[in-house]
Protein backbone atom coordinates (compact mmCIF):
# COMPACT_ATOMS: atom_id res chain seq x y z
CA UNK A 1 -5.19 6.71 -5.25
CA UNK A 2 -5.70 10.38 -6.41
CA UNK A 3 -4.39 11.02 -2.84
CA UNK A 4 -1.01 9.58 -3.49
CA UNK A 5 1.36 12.82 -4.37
CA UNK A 6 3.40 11.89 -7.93
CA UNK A 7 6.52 10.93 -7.28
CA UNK A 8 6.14 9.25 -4.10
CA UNK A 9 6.91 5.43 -3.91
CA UNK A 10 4.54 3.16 -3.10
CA UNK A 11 3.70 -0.45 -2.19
CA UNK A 12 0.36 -1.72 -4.40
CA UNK A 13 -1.49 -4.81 -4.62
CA UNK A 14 -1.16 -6.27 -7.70
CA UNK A 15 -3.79 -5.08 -9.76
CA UNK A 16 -3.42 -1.70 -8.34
CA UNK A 17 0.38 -1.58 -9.53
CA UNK A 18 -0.49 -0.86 -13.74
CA UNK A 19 -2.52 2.61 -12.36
CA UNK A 20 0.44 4.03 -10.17
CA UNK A 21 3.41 3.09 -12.38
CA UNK A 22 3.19 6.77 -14.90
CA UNK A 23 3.74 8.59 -11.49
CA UNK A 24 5.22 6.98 -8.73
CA UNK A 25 7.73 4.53 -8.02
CA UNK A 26 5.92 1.23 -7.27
CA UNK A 27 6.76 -2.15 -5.90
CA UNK A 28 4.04 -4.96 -5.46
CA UNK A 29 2.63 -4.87 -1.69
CA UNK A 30 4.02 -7.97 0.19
CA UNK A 31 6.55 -9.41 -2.50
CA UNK A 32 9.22 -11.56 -0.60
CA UNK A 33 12.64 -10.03 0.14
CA UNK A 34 11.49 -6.29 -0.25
CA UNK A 35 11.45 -4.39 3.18
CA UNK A 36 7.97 -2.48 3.92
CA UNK A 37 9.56 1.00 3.79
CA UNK A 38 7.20 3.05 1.12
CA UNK A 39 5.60 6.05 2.06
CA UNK A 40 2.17 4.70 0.99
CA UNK A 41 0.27 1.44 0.89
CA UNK A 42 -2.97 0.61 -1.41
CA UNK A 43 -4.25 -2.40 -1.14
CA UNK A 44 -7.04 -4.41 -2.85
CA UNK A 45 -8.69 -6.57 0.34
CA UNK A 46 -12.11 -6.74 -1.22
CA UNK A 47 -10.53 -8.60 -3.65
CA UNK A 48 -7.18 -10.01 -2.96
CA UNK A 49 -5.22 -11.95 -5.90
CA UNK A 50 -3.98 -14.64 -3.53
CA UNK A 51 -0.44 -13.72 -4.75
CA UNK A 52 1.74 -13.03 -3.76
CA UNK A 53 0.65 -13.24 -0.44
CA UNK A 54 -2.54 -15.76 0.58
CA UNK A 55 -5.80 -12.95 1.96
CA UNK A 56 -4.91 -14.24 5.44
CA UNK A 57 -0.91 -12.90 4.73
CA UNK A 58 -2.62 -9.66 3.56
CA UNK A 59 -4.25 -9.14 6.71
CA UNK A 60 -1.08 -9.93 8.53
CA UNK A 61 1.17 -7.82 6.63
CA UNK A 62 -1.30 -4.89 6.49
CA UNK A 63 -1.74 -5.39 10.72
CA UNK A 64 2.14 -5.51 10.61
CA UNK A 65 2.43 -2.26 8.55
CA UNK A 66 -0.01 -0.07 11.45
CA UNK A 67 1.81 -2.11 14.36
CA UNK A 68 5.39 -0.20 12.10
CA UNK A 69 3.81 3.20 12.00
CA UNK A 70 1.37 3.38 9.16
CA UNK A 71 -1.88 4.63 9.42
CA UNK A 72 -5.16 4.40 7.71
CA UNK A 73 -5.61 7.74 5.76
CA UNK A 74 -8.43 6.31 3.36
CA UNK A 75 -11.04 3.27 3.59
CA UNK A 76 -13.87 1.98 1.18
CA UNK A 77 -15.28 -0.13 -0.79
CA UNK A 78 -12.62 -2.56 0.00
CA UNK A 79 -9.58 -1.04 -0.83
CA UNK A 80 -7.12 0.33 2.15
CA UNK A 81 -5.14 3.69 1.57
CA UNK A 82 -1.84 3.92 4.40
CA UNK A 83 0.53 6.30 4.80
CA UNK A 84 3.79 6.22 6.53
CA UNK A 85 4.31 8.81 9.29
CA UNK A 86 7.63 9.98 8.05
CA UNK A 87 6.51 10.50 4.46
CA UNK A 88 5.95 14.36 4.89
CA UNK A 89 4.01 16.46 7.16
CA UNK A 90 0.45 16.51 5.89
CA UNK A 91 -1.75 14.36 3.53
CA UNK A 92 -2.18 16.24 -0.02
């Protein structure tokens, strides 16, 4: 998450949300009715809440975000770092 510049906004599984919120403007990855358009996504897939989207929605929506544009800037130990193209011209 240290890679995420402040001030960017940023969709975050759940328990990720609490560590972004002092810095960035964050919305909870894959809430219904709010469009996929932050510049990053962190998500949790080691360990995913089941809410508010089931682990197989995750995937899905996470598939669906790369298939839109985003791309994989970070993996490990379970947890998923994406960045949207448009979201400036090089990673910090």
């Amino acid at each position: 998450m240290a890679r995420i510049p402040d001030g960017a906004t940023v969709a975050a599984s759940n328990r990720l949300v609490p560590q972004l919120t002092d810095r960035c403007t964050v919305a909870v990855f894959g809430f219904p009715g709010i469009p996929l358009t932050s510049d990053w996504i962190t998500d949790d897939t080691h360990a995913p809440m089941g809410w508010p989207l089931s682990p197989e929605d995750e995937t899905q929506t996470l598939k669906a975000a790369r298939d839109a544009g985003y791309r994989t800037v970070d993996q490990r130990d379970g947890y998923v770092l994406l960045r949207r193209p448009s979201a400036g011209p090089s990673d910090p």
